[in-house]
C-alpha atoms as a PDB file:
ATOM      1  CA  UNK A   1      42.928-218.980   4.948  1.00  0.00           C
ATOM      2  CA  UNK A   2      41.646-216.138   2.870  1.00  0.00           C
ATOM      3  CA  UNK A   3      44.413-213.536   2.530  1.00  0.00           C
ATOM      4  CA  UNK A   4      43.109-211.518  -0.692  1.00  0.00           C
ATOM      5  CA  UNK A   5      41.063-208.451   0.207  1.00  0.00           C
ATOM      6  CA  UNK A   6      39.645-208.528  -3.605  1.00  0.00           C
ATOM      7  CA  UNK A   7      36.079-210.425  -3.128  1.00  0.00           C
ATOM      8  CA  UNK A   8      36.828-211.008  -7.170  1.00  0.00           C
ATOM      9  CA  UNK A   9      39.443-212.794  -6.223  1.00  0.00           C
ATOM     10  CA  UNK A  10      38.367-214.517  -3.777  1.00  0.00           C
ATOM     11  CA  UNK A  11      34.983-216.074  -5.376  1.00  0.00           C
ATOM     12  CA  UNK A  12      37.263-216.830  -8.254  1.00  0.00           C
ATOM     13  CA  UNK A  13      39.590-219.177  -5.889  1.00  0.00           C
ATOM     14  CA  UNK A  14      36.543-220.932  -4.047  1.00  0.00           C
ATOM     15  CA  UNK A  15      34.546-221.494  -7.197  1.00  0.00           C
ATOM     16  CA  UNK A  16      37.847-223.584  -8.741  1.00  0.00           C
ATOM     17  CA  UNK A  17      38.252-224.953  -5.374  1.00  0.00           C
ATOM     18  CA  UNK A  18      34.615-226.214  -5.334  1.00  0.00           C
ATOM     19  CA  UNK A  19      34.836-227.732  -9.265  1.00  0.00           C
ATOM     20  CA  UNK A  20      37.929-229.246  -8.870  1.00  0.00           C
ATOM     21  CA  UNK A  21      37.186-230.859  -5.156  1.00  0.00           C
ATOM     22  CA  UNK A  22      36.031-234.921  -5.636  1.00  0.00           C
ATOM     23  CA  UNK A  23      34.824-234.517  -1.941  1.00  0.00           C
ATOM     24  CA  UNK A  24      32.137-232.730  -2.103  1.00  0.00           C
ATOM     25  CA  UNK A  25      28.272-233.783  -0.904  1.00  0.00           C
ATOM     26  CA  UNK A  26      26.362-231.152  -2.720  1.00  0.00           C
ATOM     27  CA  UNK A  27      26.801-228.737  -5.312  1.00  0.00           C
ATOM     28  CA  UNK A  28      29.756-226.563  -6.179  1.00  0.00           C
ATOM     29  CA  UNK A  29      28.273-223.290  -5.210  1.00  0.00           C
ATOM     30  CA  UNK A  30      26.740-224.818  -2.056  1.00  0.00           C
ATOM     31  CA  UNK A  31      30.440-226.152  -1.592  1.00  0.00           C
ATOM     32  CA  UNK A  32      32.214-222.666  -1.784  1.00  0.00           C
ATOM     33  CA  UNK A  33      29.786-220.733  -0.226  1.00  0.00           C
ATOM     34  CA  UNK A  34      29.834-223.006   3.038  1.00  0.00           C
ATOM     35  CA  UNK A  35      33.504-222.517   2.623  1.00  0.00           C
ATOM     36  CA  UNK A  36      33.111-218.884   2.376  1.00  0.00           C
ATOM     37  CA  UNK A  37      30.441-218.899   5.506  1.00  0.00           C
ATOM     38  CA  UNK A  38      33.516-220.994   7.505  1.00  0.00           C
ATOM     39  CA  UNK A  39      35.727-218.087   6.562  1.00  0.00           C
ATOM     40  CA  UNK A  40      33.245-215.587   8.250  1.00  0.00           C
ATOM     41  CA  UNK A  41      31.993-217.526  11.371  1.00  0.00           C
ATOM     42  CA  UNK A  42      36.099-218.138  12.232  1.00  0.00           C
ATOM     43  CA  UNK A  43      36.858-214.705  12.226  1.00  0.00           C
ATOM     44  CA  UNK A  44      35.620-214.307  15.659  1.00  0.00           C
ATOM     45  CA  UNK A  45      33.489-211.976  17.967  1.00  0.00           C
ATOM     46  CA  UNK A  46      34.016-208.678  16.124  1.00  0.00           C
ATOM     47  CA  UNK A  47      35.717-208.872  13.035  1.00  0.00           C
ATOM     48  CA  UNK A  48      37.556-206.040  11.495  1.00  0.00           C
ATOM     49  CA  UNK A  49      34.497-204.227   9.175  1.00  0.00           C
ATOM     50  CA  UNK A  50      37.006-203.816   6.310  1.00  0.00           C
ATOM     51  CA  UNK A  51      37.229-207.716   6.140  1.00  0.00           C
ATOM     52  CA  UNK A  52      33.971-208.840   6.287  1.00  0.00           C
ATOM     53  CA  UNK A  53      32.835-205.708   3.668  1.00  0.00           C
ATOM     54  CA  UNK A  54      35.108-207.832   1.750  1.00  0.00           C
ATOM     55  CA  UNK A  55      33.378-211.208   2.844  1.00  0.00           C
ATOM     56  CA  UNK A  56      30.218-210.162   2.244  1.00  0.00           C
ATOM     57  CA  UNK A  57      31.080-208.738  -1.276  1.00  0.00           C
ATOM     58  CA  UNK A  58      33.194-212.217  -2.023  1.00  0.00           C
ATOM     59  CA  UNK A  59      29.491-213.846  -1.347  1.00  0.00           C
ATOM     60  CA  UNK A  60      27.702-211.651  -3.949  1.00  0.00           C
ATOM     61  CA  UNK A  61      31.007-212.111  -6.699  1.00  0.00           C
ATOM     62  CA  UNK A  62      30.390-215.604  -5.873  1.00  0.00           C
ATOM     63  CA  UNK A  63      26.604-215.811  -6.306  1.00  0.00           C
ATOM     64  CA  UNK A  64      27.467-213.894 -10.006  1.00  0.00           C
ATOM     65  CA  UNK A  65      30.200-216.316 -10.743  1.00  0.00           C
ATOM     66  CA  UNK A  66      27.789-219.568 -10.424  1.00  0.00           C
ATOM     67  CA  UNK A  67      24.695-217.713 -12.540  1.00  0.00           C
ATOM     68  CA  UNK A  68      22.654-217.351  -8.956  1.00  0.00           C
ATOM     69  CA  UNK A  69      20.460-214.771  -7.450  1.00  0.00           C
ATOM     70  CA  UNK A  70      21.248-211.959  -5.091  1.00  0.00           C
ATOM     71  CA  UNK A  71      18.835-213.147  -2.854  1.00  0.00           C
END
């Protein structure tokens, strides 16, 4: 569970997460950004805004972090 409201510090966490994790099936970023996505989609019907502001800023930190797009 993600209990950081710094989207920094949260794409920093899933992005080790993803390289370290022997589990995976595709990529690293695809790995912590479907982790990320899970985080979103479980916090329910209406989630507080504050949270997924964060969420959705954690998404963009993490796009940065792995050298993607904003797209």
């Amino acid at each position: 569970m993600i209990r950081s409201n710094d989207p920094e510090a949260i794409a920093r966490s899933l992005k080790r997460s993803a390289e370290k994790s022997s589990r995976q099936k595709s990529s690293p970023f695809r790995s912590a950004m479907s982790m990320l996505t899970s985080y979103v989609n479980r916090a329910g019907k209406n989630p507080p805004a504050r949270k997924v502001k964060v969420l959705e800023a954690a998404k963009d930190r993490l796009r940065a972090a792995f050298g993607r797009g904003t797209s």
